[in-house]
Protein backbone atom coordinates (compact mmCIF):
# COMPACT_ATOMS: atom_id res chain seq x y z
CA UNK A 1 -39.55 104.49 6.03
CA UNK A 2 -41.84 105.77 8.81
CA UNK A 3 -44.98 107.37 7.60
CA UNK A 4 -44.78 111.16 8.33
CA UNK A 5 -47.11 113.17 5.65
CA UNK A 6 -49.99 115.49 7.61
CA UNK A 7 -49.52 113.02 11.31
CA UNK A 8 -49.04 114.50 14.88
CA UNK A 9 -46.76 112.00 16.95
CA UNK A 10 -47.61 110.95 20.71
CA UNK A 11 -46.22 114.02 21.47
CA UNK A 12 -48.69 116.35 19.47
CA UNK A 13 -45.45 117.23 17.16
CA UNK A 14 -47.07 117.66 13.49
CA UNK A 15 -45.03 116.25 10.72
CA UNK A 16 -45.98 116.72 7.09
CA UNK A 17 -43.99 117.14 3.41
CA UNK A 18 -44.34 119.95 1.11
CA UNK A 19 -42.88 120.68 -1.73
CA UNK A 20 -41.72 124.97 -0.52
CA UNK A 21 -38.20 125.47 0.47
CA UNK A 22 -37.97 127.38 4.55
CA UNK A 23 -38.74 131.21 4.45
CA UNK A 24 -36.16 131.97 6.58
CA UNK A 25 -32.90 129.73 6.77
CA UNK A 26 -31.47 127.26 4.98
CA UNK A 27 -28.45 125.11 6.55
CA UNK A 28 -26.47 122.93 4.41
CA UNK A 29 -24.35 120.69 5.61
CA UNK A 30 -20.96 118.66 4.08
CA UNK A 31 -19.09 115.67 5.47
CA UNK A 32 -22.11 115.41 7.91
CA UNK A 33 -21.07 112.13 9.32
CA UNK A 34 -17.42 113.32 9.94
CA UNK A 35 -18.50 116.05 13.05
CA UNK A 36 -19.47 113.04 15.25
CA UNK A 37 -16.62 111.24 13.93
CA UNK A 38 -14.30 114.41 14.92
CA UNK A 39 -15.52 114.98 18.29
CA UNK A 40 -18.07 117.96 17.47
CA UNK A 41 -21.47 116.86 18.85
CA UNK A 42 -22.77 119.85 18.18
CA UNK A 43 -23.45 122.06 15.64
CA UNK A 44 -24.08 125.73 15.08
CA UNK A 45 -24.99 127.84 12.26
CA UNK A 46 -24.22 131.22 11.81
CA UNK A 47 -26.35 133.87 13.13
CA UNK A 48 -29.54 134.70 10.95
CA UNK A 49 -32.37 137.65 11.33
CA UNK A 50 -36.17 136.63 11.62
CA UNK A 51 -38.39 139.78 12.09
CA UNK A 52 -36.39 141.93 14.43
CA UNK A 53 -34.46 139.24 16.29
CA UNK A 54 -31.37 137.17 15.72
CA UNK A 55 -31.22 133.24 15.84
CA UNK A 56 -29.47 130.37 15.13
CA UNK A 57 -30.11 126.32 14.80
CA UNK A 58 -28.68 123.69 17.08
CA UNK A 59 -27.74 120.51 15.57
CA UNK A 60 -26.67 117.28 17.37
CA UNK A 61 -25.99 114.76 14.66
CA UNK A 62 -25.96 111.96 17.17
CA UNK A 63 -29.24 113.11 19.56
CA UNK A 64 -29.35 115.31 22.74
CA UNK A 65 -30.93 115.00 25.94
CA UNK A 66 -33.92 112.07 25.43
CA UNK A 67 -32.94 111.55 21.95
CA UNK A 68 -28.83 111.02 22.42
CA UNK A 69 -27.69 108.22 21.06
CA UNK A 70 -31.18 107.00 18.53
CA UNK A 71 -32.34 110.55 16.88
CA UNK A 72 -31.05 113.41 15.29
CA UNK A 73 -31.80 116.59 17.60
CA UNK A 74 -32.67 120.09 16.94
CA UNK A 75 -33.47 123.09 18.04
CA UNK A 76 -33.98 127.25 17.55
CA UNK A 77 -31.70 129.39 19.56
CA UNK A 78 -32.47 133.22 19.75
CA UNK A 79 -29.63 135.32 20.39
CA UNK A 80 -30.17 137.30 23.46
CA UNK A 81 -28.65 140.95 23.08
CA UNK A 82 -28.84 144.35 25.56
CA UNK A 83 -31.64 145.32 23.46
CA UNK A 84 -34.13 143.07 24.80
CA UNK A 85 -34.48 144.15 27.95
CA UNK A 86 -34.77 142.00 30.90
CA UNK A 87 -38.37 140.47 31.55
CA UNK A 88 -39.49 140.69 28.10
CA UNK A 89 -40.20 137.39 25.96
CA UNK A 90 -40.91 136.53 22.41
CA UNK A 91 -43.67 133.98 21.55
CA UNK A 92 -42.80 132.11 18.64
CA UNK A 93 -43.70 129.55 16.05
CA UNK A 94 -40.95 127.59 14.20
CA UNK A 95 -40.57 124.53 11.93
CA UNK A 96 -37.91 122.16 11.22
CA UNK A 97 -37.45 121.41 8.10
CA UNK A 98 -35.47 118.47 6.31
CA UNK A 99 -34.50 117.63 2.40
CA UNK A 100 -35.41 114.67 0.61
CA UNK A 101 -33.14 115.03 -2.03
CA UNK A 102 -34.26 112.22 -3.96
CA UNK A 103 -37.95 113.42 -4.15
CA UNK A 104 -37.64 116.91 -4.29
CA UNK A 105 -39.21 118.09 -1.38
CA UNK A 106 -39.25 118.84 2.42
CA UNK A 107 -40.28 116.80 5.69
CA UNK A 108 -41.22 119.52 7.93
CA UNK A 109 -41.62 119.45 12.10
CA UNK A 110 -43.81 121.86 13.55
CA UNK A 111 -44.59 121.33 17.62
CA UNK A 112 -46.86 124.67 19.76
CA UNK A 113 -45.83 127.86 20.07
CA UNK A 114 -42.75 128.70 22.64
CA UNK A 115 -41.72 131.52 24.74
CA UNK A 116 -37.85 132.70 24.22
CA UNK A 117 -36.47 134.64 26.80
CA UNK A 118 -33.78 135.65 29.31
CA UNK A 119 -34.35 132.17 31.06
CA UNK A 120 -34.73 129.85 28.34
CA UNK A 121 -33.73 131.02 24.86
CA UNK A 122 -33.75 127.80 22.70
CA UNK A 123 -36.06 125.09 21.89
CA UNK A 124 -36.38 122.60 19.70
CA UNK A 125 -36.88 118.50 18.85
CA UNK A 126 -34.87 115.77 21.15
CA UNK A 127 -35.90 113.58 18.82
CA UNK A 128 -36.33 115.29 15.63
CA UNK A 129 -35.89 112.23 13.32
CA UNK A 130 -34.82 108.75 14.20
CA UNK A 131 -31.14 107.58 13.11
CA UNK A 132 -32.04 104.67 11.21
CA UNK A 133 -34.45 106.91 8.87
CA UNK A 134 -32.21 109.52 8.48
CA UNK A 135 -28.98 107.71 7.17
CA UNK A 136 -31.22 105.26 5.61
CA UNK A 137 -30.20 105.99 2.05
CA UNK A 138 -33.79 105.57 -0.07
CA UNK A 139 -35.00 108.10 2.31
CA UNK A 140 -33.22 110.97 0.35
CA UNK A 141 -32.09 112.59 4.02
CA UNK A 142 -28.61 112.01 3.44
CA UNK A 143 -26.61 112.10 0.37
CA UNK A 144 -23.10 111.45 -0.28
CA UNK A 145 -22.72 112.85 3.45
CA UNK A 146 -24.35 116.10 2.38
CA UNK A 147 -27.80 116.96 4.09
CA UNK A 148 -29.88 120.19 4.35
CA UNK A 149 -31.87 121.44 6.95
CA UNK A 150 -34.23 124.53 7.39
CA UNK A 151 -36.53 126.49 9.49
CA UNK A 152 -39.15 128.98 9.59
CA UNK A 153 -40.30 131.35 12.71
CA UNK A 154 -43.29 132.86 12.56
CA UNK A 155 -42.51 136.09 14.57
CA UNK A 156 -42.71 138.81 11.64
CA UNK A 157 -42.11 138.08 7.95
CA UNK A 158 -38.37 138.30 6.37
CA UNK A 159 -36.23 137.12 3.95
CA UNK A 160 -34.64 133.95 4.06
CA UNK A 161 -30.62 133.50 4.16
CA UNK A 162 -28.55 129.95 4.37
CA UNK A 163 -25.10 128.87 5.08
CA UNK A 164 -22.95 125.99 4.05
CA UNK A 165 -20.97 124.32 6.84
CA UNK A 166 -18.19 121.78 5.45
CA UNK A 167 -15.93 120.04 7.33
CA UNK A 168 -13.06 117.78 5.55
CA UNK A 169 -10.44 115.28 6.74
CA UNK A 170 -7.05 115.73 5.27
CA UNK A 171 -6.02 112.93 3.55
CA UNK A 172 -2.84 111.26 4.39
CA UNK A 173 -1.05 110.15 1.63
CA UNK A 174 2.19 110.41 -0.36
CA UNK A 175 1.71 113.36 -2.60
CA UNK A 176 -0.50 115.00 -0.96
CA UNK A 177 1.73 118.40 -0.01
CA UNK A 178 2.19 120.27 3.28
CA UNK A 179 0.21 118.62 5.59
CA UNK A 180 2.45 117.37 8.18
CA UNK A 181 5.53 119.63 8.17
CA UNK A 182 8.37 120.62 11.08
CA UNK A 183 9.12 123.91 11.97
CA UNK A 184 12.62 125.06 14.57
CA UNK A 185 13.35 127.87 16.65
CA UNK A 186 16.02 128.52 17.63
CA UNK A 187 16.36 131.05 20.70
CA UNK A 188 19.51 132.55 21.45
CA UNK A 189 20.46 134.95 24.75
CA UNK A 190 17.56 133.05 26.39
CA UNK A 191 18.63 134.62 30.11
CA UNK A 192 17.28 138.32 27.86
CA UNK A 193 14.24 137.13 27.06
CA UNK A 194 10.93 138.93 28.31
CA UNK A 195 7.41 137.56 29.97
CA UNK A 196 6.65 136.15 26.90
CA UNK A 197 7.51 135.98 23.01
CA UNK A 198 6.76 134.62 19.73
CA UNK A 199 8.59 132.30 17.05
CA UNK A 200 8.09 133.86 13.95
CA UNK A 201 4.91 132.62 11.45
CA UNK A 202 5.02 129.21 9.54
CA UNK A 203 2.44 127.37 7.39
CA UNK A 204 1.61 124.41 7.37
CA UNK A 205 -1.63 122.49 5.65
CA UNK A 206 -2.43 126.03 4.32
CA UNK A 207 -2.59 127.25 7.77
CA UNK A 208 -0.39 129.50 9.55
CA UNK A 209 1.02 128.74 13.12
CA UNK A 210 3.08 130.47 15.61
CA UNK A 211 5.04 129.19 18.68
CA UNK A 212 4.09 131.38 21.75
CA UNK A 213 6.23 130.90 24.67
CA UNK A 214 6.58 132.24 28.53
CA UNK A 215 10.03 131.46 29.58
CA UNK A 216 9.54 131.84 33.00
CA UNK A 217 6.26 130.16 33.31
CA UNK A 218 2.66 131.09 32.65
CA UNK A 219 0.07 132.15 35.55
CA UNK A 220 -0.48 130.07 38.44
CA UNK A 221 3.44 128.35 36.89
CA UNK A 222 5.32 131.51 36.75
CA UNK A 223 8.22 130.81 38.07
CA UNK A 224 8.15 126.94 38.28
CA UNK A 225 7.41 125.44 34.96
CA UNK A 226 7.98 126.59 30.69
CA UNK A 227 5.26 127.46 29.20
CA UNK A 228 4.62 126.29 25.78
CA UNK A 229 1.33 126.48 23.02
CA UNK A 230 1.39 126.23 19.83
CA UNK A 231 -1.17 129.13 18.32
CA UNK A 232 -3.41 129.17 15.21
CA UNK A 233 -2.85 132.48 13.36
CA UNK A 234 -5.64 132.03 11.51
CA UNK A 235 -7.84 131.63 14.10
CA UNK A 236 -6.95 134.48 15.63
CA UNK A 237 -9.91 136.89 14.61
CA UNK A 238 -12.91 137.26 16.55
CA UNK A 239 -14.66 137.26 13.65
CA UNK A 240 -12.98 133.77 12.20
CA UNK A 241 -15.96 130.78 11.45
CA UNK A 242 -12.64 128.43 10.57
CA UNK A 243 -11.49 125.51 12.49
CA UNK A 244 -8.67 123.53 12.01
CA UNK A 245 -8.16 120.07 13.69
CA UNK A 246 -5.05 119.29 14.09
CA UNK A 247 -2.35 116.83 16.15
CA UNK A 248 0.79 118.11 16.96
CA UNK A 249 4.50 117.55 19.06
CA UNK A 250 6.24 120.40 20.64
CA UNK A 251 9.87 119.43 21.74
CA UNK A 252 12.60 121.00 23.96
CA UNK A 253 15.48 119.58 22.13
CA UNK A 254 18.69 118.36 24.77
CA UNK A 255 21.99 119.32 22.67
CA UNK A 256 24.09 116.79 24.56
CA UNK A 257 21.90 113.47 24.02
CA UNK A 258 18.29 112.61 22.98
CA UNK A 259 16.79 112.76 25.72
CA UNK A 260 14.25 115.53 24.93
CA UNK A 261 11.48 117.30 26.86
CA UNK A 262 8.42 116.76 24.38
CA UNK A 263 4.72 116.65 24.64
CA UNK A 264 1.77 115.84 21.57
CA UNK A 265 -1.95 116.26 21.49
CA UNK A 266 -4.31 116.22 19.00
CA UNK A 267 -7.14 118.96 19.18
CA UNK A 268 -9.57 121.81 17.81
CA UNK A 269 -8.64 125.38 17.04
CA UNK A 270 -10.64 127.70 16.32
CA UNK A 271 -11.59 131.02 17.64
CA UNK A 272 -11.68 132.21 20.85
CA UNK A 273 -9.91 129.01 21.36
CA UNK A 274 -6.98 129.59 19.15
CA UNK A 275 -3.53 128.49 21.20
CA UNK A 276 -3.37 124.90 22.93
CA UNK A 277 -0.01 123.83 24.44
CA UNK A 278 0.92 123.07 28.26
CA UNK A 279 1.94 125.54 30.88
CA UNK A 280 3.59 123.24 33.39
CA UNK A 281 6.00 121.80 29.89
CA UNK A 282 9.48 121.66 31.85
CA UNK A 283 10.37 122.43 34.73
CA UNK A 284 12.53 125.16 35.09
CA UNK A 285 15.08 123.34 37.60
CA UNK A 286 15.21 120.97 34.64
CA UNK A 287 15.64 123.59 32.22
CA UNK A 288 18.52 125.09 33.83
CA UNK A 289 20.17 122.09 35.27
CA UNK A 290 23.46 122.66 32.84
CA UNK A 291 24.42 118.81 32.97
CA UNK A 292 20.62 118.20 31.18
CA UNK A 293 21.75 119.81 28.15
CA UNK A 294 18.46 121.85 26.89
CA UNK A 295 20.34 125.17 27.55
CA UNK A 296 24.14 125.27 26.16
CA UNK A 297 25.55 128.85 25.79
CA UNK A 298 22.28 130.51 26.99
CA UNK A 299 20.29 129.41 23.06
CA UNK A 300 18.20 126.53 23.53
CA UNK A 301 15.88 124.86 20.28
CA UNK A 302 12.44 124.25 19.83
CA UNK A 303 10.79 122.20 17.75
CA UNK A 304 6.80 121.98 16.15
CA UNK A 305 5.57 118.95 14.19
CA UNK A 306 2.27 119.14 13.18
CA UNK A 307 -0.10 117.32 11.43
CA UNK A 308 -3.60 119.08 10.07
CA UNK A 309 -6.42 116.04 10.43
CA UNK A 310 -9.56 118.00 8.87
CA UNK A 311 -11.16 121.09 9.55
CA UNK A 312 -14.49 123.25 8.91
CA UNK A 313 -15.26 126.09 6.93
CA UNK A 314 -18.83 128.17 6.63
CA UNK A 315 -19.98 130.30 3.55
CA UNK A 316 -23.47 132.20 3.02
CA UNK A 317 -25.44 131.17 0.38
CA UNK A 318 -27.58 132.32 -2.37
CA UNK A 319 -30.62 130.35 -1.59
């Protein structure tokens, strides 16, 4: 391991241990190596209070900007709110911490004091640690996927608060309930239908989903295509830190042969994103072309398959 007790890098970054948790925040972090893994380069915590301003930490467990690709990167973001008026910035000092678990104590990065503002509100480390040290596993960094990270910012004095972001993959195997699961609607008097309407709720994983569907097209398609998303109750709260990963098939069924309209993608919900789907999904020439068989009698059937893959979850801590 690289030497890093009381040195300043080429960059005049000081690096030092001690043995004192952060004053501020403390960020724990589960399944570490499954965000990169899962398509989520990045990594936010939840929203903490130094002095009289709000911040959070950036994460990017595979490097950012100069350090993409050979460090881990990090950085302070302060929340920028109409109380702060316009012109006005905050000088700050922060430092990085990270946990050796092994040894019991912290490798800390302080660099110079910054200016936050309207222009530029985070900053941080491109290359906070290198890779190689961080998964190596004497260092202590990284254990059993789990790693902690901290920080202190030397505006005013407050209390410290943490968080614990997980994120876990679903496993798929035989006995392992409700994860993959089907779900039909069946529409009848389709011709009555409004702009737009829901399937009622079903669960699946432990989540609950909804079918939301514009039978006469949705925005720039009214009028040409179905539109068809499949929608994450659960992330349907402003106010919701979940995510849910998860692949899934819509289908049109055809009630004279199987030739069926049907589309799959796999993909993140979570709020504000919580509805994915297609608007163009069938045309609606196709969908009332009576020798295609998707309407018979004016009902027509849907059908959602879906398959949870993993998904996140955040809870404050007692640190």
């Amino acid at each position: 391991m690289a030497s890093v007790t009381a040195a300043e890098d080429d960059e005049g970054v000081l690096r030092e241990r001690r043995g004192i948790s952060p004053a501020h925040y403390l960020f724990k972090i589960e399944g570490f190596s499954l965000f990169s893994k899962n398509g989520l380069d990045k990594i936010s915590s939840k929203t903490f209070k130094a002095g009289e301003y709000k911040w959070k930490i950036l994460l990017f467990p595979k490097g950012n900007n100069r350090g993409k690709g050979d460090y881990v990167s990090i950085y302070l973001m302060m929340e920028i709110t109409t109380n702060i008026p316009v012109g006005k910035d905050i000088n700050a000092f922060f430092k990085f911490f990270l946990f050796d678990q092994f040894r019991g104590e912290y490798l800390t990065v302080q660099g110079s004091a910054r200016r936050f503002d309207w222009v530029k509100n985070e900053w941080g480390f491109d290359k906070f640690i290198r890779l190689i040290d961080f998964e190596q596993p004497t260092n202590g960094f990284l254990v059993n996927d789990t790693s902690f990270f901290g920080v202190e910012v030397f505006v005013t004095e407050s209390s410290r608060l943490g968080e614990c972001l997980s994120i876990s993959e679903v496993p798929n195997i035989s006995g392992f309930p409700n994860i993959s699961g089907k779900y039909e609607w069946v529409i009848n008097q389709f011709s009555k239908l409004g702009e737009e309407c829901f399937s009622n709720v079903f669960i699946v994983g432990g989540h609950k989903w909804k079918l939301h569907l514009y039978p006469q097209g949705y925005s720039n398609y009214k009028g040409f295509s179905l539109s068809l998303f499949l929608v994450s109750v659960d992330s349907q709260s402003p106010m919701s830190d979940h995510k849910v990963k998860a692949e899934f098939t819509l289908t049109l069924k055809n009630k004279f042969s199987g030739n069926y309209a049907k589309n799959r993608t796999t993909i993140w919900f979570g709020a504000p994103t919580q509805r994915h789907g297609w608007r163009s999904f069938i045309k609606l020439k196709d969908l009332q072309d009576r020798a295609k068989g998707f309407l018979a009698k004016d009902s027509c059937v849907i059908e959602a398959e879906v398959t949870v893959v993993c998904e996140t979850s955040q809870k404050m801590l007692n640190c």
